[in-house]
C-alpha atoms as a PDB file:
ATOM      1  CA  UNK A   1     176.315 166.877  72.371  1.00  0.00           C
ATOM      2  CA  UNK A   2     175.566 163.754  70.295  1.00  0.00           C
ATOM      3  CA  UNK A   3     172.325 163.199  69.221  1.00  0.00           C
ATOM      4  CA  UNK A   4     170.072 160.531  70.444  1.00  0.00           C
ATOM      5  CA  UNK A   5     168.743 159.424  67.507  1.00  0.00           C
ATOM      6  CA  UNK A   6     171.214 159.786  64.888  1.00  0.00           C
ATOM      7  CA  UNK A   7     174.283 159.319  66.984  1.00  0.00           C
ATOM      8  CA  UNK A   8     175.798 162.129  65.050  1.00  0.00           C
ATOM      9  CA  UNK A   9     177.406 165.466  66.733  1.00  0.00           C
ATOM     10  CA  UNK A  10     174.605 168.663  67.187  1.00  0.00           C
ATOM     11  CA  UNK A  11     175.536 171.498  66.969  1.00  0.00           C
ATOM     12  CA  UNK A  12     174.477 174.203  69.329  1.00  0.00           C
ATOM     13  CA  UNK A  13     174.622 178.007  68.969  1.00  0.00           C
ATOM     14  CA  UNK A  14     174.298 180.352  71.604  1.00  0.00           C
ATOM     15  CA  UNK A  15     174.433 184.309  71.969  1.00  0.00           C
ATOM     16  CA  UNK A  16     176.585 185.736  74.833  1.00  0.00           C
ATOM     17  CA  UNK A  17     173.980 188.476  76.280  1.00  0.00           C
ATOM     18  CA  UNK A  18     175.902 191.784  76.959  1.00  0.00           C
ATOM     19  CA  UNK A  19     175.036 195.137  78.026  1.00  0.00           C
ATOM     20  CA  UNK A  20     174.403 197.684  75.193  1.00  0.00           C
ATOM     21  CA  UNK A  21     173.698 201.121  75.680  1.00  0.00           C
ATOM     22  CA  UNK A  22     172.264 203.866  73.036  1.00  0.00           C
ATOM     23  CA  UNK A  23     173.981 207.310  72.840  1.00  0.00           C
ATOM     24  CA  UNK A  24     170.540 209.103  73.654  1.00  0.00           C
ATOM     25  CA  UNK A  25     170.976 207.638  77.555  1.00  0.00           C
ATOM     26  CA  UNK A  26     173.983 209.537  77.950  1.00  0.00           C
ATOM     27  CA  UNK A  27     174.419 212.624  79.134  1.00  0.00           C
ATOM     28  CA  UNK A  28     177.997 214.872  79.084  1.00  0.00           C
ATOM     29  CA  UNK A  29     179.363 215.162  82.892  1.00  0.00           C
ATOM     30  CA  UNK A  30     178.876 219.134  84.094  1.00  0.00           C
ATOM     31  CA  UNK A  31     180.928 221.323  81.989  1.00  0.00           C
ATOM     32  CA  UNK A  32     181.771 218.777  79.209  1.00  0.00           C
ATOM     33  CA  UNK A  33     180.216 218.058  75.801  1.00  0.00           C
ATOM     34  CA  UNK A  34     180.245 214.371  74.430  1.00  0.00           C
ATOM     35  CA  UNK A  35     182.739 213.565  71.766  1.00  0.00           C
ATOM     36  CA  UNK A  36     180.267 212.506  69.198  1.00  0.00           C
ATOM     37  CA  UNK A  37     180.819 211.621  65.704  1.00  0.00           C
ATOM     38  CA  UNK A  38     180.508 214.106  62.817  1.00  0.00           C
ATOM     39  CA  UNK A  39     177.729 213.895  60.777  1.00  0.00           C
ATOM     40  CA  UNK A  40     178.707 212.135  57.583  1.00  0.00           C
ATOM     41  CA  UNK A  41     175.735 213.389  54.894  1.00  0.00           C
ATOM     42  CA  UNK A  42     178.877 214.588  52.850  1.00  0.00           C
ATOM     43  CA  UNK A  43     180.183 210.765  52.102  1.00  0.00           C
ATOM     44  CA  UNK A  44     178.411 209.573  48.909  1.00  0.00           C
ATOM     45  CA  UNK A  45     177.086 205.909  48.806  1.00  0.00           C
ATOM     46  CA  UNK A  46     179.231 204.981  45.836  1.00  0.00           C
ATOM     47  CA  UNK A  47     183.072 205.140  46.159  1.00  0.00           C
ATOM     48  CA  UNK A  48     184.829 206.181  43.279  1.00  0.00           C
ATOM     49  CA  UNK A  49     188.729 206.029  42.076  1.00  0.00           C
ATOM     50  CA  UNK A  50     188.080 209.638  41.783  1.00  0.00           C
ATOM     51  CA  UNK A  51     186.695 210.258  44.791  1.00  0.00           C
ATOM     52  CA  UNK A  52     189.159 208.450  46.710  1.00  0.00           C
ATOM     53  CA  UNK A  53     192.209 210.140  45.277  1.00  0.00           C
ATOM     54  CA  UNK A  54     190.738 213.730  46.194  1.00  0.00           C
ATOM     55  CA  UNK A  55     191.136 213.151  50.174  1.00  0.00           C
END
């Protein structure tokens, strides 16, 4: 798009809508359990050398 009074390129930006879901609004089928993530309290903020040569 050029613009009208500047005669110079504008440029647009636009956001692609898609569906999202949250994990709370699902629900296992009958006899299953959902594969959810661990719970990571045991990963410290800051990432050490030392920490990372432990694992």
């Amino acid at each position: 798009m050029i613009n009208s009074e500047t005669n110079k390129p504008e440029t647009v930006t636009y956001f692609k809508p898609v569906p999202v879901f949250d994990i709370s609004q699902v629900k296992a089928q009958e006899g299953k359990e959902l594969d959810l993530p661990k719970e990571t309290s045991g990963i410290q903020k800051q990432l050490t050398k030392e920490v990372l040569d432990k694992s």
